[in-house]
C-alpha atoms as a PDB file:
ATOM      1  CA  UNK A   1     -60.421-153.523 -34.155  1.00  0.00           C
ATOM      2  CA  UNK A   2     -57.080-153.826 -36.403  1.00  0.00           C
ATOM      3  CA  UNK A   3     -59.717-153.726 -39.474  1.00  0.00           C
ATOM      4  CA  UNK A   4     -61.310-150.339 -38.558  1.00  0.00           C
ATOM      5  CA  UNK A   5     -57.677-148.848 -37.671  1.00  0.00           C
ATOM      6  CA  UNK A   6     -56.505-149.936 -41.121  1.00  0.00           C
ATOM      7  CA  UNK A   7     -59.194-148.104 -42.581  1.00  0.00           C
ATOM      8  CA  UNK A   8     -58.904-145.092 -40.829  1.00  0.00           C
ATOM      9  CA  UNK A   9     -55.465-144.805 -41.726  1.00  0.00           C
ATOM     10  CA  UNK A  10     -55.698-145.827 -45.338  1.00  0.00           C
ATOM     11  CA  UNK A  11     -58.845-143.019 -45.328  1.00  0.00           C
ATOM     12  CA  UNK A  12     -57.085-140.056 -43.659  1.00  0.00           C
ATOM     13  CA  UNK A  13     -53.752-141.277 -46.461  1.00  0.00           C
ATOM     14  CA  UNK A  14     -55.845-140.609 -49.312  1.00  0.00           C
ATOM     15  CA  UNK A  15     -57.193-137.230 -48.301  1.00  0.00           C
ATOM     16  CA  UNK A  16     -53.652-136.016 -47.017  1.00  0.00           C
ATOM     17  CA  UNK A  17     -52.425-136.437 -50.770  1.00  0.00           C
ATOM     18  CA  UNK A  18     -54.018-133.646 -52.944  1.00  0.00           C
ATOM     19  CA  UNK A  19     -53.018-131.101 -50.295  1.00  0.00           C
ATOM     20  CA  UNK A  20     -49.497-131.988 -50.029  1.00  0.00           C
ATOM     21  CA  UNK A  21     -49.326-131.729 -53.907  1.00  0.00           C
ATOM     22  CA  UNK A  22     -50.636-128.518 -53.568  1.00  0.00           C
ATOM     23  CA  UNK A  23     -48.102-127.203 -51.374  1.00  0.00           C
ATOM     24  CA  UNK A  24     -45.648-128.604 -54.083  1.00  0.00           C
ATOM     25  CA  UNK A  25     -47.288-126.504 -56.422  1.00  0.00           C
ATOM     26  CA  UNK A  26     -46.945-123.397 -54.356  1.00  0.00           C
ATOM     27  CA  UNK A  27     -43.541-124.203 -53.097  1.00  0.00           C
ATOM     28  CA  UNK A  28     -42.239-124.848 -56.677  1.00  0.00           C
ATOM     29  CA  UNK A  29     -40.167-121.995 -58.503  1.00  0.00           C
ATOM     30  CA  UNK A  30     -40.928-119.153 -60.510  1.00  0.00           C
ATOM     31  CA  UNK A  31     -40.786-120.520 -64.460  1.00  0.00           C
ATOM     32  CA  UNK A  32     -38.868-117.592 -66.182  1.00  0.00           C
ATOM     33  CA  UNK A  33     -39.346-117.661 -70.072  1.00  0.00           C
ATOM     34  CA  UNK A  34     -37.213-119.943 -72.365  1.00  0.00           C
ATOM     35  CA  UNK A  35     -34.282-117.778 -73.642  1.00  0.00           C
ATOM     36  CA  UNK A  36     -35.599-119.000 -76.696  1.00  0.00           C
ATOM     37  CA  UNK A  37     -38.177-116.768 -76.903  1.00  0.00           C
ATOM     38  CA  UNK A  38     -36.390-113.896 -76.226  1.00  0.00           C
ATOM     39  CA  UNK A  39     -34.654-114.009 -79.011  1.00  0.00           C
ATOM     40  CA  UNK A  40     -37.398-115.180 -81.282  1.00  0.00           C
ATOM     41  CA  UNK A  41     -38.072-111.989 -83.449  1.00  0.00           C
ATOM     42  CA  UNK A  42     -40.717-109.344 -82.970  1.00  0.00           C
ATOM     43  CA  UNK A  43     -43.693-108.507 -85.356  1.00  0.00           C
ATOM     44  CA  UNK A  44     -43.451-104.990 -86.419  1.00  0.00           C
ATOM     45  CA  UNK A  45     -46.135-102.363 -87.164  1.00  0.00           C
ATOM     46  CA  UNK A  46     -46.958-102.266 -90.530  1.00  0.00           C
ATOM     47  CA  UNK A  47     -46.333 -98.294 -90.830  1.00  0.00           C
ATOM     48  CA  UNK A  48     -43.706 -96.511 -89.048  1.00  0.00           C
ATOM     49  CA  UNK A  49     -43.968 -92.745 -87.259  1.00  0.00           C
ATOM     50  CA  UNK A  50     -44.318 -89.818 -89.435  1.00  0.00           C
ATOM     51  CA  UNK A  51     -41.484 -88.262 -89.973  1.00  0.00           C
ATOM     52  CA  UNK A  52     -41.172 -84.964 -89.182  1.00  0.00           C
ATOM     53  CA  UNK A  53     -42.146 -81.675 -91.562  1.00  0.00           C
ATOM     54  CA  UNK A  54     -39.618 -79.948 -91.665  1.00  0.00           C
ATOM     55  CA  UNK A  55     -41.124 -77.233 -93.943  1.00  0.00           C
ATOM     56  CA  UNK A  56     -43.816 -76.382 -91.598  1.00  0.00           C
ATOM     57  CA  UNK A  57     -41.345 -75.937 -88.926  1.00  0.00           C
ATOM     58  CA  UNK A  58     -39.230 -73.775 -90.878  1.00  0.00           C
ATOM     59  CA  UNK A  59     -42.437 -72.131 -91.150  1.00  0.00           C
ATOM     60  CA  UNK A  60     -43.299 -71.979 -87.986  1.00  0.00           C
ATOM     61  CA  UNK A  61     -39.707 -70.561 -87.067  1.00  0.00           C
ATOM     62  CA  UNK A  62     -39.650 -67.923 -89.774  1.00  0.00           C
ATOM     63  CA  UNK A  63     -43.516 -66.635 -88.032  1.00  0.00           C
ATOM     64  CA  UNK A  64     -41.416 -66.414 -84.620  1.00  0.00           C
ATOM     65  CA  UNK A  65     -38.755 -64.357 -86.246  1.00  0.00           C
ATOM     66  CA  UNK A  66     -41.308 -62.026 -87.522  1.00  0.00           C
ATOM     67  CA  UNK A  67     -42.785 -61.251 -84.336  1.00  0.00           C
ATOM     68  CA  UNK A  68     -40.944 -58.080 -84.523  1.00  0.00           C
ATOM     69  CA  UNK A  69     -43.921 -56.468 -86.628  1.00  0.00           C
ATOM     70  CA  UNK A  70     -46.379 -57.368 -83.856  1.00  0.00           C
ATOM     71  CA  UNK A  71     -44.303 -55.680 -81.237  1.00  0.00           C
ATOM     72  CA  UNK A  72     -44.704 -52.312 -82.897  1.00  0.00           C
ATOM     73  CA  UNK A  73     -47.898 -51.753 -85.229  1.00  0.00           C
ATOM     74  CA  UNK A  74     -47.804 -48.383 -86.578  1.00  0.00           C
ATOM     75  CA  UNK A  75     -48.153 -48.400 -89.983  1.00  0.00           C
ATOM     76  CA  UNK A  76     -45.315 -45.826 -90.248  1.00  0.00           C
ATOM     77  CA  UNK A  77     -46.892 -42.599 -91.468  1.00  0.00           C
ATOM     78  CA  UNK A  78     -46.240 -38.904 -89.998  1.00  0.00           C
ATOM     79  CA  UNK A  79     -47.166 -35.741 -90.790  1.00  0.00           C
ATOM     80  CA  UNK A  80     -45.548 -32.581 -89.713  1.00  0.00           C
ATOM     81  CA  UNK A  81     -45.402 -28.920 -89.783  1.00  0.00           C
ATOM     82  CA  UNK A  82     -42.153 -27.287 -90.488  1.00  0.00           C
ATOM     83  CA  UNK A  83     -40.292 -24.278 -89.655  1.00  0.00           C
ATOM     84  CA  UNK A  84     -37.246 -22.013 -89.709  1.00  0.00           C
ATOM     85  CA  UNK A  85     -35.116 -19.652 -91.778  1.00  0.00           C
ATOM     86  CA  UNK A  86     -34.641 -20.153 -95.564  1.00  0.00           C
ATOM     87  CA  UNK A  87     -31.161 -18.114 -96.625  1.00  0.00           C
ATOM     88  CA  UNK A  88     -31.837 -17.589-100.221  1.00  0.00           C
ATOM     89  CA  UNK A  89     -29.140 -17.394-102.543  1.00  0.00           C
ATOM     90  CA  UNK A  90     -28.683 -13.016-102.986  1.00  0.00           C
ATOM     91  CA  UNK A  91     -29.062 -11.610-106.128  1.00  0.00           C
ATOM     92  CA  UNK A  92     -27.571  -8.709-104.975  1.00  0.00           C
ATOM     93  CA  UNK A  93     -24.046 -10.337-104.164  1.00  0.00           C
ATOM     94  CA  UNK A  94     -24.384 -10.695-100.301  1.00  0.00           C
ATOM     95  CA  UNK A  95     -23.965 -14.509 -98.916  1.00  0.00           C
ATOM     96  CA  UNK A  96     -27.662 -14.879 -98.468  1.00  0.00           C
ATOM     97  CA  UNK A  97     -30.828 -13.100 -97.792  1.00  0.00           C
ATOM     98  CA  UNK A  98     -32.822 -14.779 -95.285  1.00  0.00           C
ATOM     99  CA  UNK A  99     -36.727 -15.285 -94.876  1.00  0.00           C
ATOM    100  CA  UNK A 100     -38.928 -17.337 -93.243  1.00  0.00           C
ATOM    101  CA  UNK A 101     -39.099 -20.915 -94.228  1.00  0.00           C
ATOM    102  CA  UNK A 102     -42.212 -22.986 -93.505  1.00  0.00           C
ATOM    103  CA  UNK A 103     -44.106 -26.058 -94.617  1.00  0.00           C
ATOM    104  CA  UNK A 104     -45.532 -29.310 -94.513  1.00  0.00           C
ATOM    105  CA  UNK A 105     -44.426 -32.365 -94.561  1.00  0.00           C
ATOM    106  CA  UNK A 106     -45.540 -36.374 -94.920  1.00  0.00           C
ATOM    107  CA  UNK A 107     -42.844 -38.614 -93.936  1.00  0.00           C
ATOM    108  CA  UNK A 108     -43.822 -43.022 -95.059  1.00  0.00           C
ATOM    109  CA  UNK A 109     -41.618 -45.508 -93.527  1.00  0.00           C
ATOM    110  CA  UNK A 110     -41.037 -47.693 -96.119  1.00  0.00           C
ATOM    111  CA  UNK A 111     -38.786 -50.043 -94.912  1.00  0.00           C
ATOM    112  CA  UNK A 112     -41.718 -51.899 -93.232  1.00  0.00           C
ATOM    113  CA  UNK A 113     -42.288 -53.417 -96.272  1.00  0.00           C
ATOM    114  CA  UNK A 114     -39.314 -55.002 -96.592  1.00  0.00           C
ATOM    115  CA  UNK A 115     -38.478 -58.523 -94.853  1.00  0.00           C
ATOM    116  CA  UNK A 116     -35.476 -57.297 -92.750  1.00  0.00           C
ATOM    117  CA  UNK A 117     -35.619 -55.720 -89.692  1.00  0.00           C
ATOM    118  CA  UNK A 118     -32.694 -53.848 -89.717  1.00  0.00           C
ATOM    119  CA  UNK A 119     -33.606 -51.543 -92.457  1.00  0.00           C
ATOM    120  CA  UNK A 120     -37.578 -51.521 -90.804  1.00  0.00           C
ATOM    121  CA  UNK A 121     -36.378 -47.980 -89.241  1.00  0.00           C
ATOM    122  CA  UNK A 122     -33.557 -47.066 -91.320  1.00  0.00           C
ATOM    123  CA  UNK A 123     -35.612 -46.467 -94.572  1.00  0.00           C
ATOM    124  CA  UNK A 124     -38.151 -43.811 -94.882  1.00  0.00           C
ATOM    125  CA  UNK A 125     -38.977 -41.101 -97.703  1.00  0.00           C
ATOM    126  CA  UNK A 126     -40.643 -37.793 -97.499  1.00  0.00           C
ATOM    127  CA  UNK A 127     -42.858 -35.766 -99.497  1.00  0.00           C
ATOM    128  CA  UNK A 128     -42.429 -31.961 -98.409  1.00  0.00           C
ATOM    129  CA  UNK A 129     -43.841 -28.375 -99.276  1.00  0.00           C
ATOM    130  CA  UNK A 130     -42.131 -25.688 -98.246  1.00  0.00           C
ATOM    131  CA  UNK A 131     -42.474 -21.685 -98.887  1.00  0.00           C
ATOM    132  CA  UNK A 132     -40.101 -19.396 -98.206  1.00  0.00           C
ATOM    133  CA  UNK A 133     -40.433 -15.425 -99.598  1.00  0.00           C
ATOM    134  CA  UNK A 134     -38.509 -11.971 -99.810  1.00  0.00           C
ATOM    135  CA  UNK A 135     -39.778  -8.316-100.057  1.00  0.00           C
ATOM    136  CA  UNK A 136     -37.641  -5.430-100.918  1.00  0.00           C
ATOM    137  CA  UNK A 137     -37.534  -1.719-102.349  1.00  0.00           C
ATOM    138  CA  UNK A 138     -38.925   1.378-101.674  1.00  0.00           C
ATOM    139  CA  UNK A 139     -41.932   2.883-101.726  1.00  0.00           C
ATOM    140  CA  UNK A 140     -41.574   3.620-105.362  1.00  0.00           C
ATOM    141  CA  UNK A 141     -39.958   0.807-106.147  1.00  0.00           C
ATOM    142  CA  UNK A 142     -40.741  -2.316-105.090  1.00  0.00           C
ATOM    143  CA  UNK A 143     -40.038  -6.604-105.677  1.00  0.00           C
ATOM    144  CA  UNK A 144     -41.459  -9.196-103.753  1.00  0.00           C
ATOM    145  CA  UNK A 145     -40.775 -13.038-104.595  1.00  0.00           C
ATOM    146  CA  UNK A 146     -42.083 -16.251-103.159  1.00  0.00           C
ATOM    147  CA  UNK A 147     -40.414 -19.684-103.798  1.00  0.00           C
ATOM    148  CA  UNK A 148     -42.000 -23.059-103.334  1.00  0.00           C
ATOM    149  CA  UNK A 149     -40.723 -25.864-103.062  1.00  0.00           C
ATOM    150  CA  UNK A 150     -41.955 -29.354-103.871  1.00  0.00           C
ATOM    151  CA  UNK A 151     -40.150 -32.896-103.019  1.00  0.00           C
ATOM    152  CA  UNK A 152     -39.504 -36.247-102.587  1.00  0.00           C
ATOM    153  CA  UNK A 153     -36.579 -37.423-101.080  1.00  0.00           C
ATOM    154  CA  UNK A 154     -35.416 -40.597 -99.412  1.00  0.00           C
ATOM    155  CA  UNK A 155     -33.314 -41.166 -96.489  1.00  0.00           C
ATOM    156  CA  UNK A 156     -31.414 -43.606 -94.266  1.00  0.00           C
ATOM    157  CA  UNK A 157     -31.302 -43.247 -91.016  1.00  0.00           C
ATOM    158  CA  UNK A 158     -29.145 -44.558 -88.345  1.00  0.00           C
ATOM    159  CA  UNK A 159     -31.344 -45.335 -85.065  1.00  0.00           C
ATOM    160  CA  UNK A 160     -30.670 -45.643 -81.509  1.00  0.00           C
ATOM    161  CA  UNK A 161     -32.004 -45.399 -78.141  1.00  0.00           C
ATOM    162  CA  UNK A 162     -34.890 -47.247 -76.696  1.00  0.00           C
ATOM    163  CA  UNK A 163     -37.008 -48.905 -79.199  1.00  0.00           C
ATOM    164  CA  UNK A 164     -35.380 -47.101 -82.127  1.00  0.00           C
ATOM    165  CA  UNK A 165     -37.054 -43.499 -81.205  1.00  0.00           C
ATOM    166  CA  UNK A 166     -33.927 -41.801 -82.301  1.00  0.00           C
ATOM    167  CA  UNK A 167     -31.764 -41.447 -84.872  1.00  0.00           C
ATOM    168  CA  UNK A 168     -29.286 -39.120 -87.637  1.00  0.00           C
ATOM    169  CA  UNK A 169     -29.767 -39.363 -91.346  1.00  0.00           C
ATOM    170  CA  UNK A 170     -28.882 -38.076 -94.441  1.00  0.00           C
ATOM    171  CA  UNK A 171     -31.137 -37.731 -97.321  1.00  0.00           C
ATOM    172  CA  UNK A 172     -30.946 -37.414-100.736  1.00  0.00           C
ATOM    173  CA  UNK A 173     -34.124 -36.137-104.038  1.00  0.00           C
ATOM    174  CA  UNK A 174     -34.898 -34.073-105.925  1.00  0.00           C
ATOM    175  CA  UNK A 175     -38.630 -32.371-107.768  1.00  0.00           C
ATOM    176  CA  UNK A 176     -39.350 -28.573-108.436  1.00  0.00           C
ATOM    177  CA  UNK A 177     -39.337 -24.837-107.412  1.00  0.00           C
ATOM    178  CA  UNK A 178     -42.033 -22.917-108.667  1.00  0.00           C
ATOM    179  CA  UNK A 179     -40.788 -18.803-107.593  1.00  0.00           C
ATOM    180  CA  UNK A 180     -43.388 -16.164-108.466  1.00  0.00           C
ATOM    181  CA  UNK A 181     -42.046 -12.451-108.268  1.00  0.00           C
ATOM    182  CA  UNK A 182     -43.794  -9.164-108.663  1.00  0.00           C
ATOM    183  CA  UNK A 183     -42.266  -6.104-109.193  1.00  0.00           C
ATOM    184  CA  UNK A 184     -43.959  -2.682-108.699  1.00  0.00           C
ATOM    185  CA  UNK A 185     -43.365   0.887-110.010  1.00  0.00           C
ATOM    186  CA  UNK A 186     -45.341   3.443-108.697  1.00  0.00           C
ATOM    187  CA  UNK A 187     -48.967   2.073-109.661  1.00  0.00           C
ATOM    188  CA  UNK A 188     -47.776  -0.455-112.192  1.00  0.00           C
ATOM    189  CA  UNK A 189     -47.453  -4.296-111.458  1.00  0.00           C
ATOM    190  CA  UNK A 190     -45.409  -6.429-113.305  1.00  0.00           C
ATOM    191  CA  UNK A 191     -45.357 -10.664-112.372  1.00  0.00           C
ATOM    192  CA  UNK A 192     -43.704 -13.259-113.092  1.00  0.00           C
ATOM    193  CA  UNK A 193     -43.654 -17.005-112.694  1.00  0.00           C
ATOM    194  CA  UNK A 194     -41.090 -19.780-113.740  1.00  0.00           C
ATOM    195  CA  UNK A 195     -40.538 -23.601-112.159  1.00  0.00           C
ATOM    196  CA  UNK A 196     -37.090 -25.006-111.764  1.00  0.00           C
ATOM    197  CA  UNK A 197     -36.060 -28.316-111.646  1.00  0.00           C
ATOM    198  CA  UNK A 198     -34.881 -28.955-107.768  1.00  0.00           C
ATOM    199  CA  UNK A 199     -32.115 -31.354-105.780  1.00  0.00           C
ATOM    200  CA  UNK A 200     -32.687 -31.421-102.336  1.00  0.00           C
ATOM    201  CA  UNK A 201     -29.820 -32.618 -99.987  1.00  0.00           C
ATOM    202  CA  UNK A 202     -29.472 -32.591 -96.007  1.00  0.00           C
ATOM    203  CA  UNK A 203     -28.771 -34.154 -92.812  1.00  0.00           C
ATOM    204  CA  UNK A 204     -30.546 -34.049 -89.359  1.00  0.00           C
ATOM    205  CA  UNK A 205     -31.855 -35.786 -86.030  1.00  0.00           C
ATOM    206  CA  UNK A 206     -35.169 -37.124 -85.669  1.00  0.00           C
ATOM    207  CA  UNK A 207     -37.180 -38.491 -82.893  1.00  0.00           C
ATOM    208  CA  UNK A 208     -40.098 -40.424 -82.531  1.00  0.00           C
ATOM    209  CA  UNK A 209     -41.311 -41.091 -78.656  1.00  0.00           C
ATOM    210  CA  UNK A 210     -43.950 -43.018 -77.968  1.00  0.00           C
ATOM    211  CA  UNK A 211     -47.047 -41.202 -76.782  1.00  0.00           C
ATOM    212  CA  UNK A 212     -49.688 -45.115 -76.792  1.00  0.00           C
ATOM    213  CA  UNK A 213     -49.184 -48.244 -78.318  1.00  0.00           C
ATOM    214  CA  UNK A 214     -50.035 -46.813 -81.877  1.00  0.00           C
ATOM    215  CA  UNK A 215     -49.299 -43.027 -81.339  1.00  0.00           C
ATOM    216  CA  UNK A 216     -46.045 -41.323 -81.296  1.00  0.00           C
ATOM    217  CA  UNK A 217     -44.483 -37.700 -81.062  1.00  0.00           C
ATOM    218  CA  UNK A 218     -42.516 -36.908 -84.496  1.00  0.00           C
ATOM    219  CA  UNK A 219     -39.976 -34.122 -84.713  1.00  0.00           C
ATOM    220  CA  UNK A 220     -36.550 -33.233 -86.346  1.00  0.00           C
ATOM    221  CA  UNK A 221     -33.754 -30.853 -86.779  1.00  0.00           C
ATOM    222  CA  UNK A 222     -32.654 -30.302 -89.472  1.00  0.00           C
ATOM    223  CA  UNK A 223     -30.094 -28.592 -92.551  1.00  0.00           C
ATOM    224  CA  UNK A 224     -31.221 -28.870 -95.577  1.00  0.00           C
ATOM    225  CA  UNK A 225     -30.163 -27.427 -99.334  1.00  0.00           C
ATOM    226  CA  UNK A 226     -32.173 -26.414-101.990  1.00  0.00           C
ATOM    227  CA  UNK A 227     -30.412 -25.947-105.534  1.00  0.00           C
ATOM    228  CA  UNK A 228     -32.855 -24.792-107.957  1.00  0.00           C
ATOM    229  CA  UNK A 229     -30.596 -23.889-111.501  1.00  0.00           C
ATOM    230  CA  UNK A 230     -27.352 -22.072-110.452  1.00  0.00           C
ATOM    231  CA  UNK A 231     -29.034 -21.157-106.881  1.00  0.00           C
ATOM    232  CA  UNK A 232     -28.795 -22.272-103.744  1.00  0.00           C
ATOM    233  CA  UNK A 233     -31.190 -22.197-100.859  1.00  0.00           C
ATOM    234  CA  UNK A 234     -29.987 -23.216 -97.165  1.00  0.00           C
ATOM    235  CA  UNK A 235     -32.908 -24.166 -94.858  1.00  0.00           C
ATOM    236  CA  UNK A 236     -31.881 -24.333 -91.032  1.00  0.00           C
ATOM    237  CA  UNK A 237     -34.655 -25.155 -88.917  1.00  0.00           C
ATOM    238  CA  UNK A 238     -37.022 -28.367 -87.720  1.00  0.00           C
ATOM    239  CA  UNK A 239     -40.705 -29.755 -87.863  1.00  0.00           C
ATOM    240  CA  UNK A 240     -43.367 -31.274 -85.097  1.00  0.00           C
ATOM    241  CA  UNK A 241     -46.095 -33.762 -85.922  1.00  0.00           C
ATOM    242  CA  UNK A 242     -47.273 -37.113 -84.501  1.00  0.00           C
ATOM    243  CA  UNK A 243     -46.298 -40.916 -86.634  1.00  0.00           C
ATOM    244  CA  UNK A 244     -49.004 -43.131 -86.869  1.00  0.00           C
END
């Protein structure tokens, strides 16, 4: 009987000892890594980041500041018709003798070109035709002249109001006046035709209000001088078109 209690005890010792070494193992503490290691150096990539381009963004930032062409894409031509009273210089003494002044007119906004936006509206040249004419005598005697006038002149204009659509300007250029004049006597016709060099000088307003994204409403006031040799000619009046 003391033989088979032996045994049982020694039996049930035996199994008893792999559990209770693995509740040591679960009961034991976390192992936390050898400060050692910590310190041990770290293996670096063999290529670092790319650095950044900086040329492509100052690419990039010179595009953004550019936008400003996108947000209006006319190309910056207009054509007008013009109108008003021409006081020709008098050859008979008085301050002027005055006619009717009209014309045509193409107007190219060259400061588009350039890379600044400031002078984008503020630079802009014409090329104009105008034709102005007098009539005077009797009916035995009679003279009738007509002047015209061609030109190119720049200008610089200083804008304001929304989107620019406004501004005053002076302008400044020069070309030729070609005047024919006939004179009759009774049945007898005499012409004649000279060209003049010509400076052409003024100031004005001019507007241009958007009608669509691409189409606009031109027009301008304007007082302008003619001085063809030792003569002046004053034109007072303005012009209508559309700007593309």
């Amino acid at each position: 009987m003391h033989s088979r209690l032996l045994l049982a005890f020694l039996g049930a010792l035996a199994l008893s000892t792999p559990a209770l070494a693995q509740d040591e193992d679960e009961d034991a503490p976390y192992a936390y890594p050898d400060d050692s290691e910590e310190d041990a150096p770290r293996k670096l990539p063999r290529r670092s980041d790319p650095t950044a381009d900086f040329e492509r963004m100052s690419e990039e930032g010179e595009d953004f500041e550019k936008m400003y062409r996108l947000d209006d894409p006319n190309t910056g031509l207009a054509g007008e018709v013009i109108l008003g009273a021409m006081l020709l210089s008098s050859s008979k003494g008085a301050f002027a003798e005055t006619g009717l002044g009209l014309g045509l007119r193409f107007t190219w906004e060259y400061g588009r070109i350039l890379d600044s936006e400031p002078l984008r509206e503020a630079l802009w040249a014409d090329v104009r035709w105008m034709m102005a004419g007098l009539s005077d005598g009797t009916d035995l005697i009679s003279s009738s002249s007509r002047i015209h006038y061609f030109t190119i002149a720049p200008a610089y204009e200083f804008t304001f109001g929304a989107a620019q659509a406004f501004g005053v300007f002076g302008q400044v250029g020069g070309g030729m006046a070609l005047q024919s004049s006939q004179v009759s006597i009774g049945q007898d016709e005499t012409s004649v035709k000279g060209i003049k060099p010509l400076l052409q000088y003024g100031v004005g307003f001019r507007g241009r209000p958007r009608l669509s994204d691409r189409l606009a409403l031109s027009f301008r006031v304007e007082l302008t001088r003619f001085r063809r040799g030792y003569m002046n000619d004053t034109f007072i009046g303005g012009s209508l078109g559309t700007a593309f």
